[in-house]
Protein backbone atom coordinates (compact mmCIF):
# COMPACT_ATOMS: atom_id res chain seq x y z
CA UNK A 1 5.33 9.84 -0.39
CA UNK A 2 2.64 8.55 2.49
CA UNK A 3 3.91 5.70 4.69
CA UNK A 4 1.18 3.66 6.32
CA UNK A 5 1.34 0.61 8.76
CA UNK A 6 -1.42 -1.86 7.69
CA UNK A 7 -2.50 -4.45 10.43
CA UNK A 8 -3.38 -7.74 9.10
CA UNK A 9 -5.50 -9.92 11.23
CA UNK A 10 -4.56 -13.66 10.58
CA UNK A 11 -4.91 -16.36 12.72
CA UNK A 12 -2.02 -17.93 13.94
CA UNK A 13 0.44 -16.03 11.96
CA UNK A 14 3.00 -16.39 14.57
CA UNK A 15 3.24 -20.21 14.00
CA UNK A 16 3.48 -20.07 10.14
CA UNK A 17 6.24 -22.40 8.83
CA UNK A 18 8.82 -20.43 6.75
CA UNK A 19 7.97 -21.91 3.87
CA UNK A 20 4.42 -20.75 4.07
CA UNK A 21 5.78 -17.23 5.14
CA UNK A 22 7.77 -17.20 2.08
CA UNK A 23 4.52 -18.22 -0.21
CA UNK A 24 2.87 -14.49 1.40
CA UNK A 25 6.14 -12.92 0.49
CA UNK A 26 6.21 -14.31 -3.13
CA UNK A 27 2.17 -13.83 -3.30
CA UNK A 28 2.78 -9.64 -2.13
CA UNK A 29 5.76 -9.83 -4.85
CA UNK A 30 3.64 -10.77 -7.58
CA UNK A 31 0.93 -7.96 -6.60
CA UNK A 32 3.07 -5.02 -6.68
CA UNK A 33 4.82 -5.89 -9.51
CA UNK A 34 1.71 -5.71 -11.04
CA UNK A 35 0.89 -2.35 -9.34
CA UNK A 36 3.78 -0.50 -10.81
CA UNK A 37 6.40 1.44 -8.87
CA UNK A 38 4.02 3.81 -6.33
CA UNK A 39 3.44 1.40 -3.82
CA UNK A 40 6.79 -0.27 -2.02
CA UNK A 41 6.86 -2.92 0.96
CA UNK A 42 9.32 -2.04 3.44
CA UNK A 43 8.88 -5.14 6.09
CA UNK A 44 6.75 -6.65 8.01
CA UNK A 45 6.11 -7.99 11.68
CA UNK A 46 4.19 -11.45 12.21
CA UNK A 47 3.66 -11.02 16.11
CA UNK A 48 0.76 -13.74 17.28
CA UNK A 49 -2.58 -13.52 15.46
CA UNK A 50 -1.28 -10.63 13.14
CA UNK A 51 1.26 -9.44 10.65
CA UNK A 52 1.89 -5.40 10.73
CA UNK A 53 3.49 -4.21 7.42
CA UNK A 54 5.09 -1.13 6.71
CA UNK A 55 4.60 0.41 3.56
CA UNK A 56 4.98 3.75 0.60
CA UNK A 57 1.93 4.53 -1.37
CA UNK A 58 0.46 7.60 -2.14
CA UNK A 59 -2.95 6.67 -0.81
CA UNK A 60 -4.77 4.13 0.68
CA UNK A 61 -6.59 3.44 -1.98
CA UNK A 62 -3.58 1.74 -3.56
CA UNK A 63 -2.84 -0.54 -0.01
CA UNK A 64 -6.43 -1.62 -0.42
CA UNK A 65 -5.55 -2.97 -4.12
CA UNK A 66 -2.81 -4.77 -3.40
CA UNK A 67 -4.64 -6.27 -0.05
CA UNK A 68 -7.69 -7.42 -2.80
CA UNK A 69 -5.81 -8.47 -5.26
CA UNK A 70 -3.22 -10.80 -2.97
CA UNK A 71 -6.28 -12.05 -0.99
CA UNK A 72 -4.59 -10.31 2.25
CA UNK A 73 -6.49 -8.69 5.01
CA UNK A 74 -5.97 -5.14 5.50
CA UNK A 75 -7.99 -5.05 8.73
CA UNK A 76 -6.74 -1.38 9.69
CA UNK A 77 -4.29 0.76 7.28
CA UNK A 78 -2.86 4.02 9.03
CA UNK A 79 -0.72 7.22 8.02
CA UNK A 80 2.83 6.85 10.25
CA UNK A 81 2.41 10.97 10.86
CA UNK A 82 6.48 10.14 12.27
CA UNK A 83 8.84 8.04 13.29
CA UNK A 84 10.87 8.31 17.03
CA UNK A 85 13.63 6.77 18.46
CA UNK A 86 16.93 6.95 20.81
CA UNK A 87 17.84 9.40 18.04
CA UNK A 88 14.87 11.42 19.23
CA UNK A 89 16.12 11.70 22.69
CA UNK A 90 19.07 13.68 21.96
């Protein structure tokens, strides 16, 4: 299945409190639960004014859902075509 990286733009993401972090966690929960099993979080990165998440879905289509339906930005979603690292250097 598809992995994308969506880029969300949020002002001052970078200086949430935990507890707020953990309210978008719970809030992204809730949505795919909803969604059924063909779209997965795998993490996410809160660097300054934006939080990058990784995810599985078998379209964008589906990203853009969950992004609607948890009030999240999805300013830019993108197909990760591969991944490289150290490992790639040997």
């Amino acid at each position: 299945m598809p992995k994308f990286i969506i880029e969300r733009k949020i002002p001052g993401a970078g200086k949430f409190s935990v507890e707020n972090l953990k309210a978008i966690s719970q809030k992204s929960k809730e949505v795919l639960c909803s969604l059924g099993s063909d779209i997965q979080w795998i993490h996410s990165y809160v660097a300054g004014d934006k939080i990058y998440c990784i995810y599985i879905a078998p379209n964008e289509d589906l990203i853009r859902e969950h992004a609607r339906q948890g009030g999240f930005p999805a300013d830019s979603i993108t197909e990760i075509s591969t991944m490289i690292d150290l490992q790639t250097a040997e």
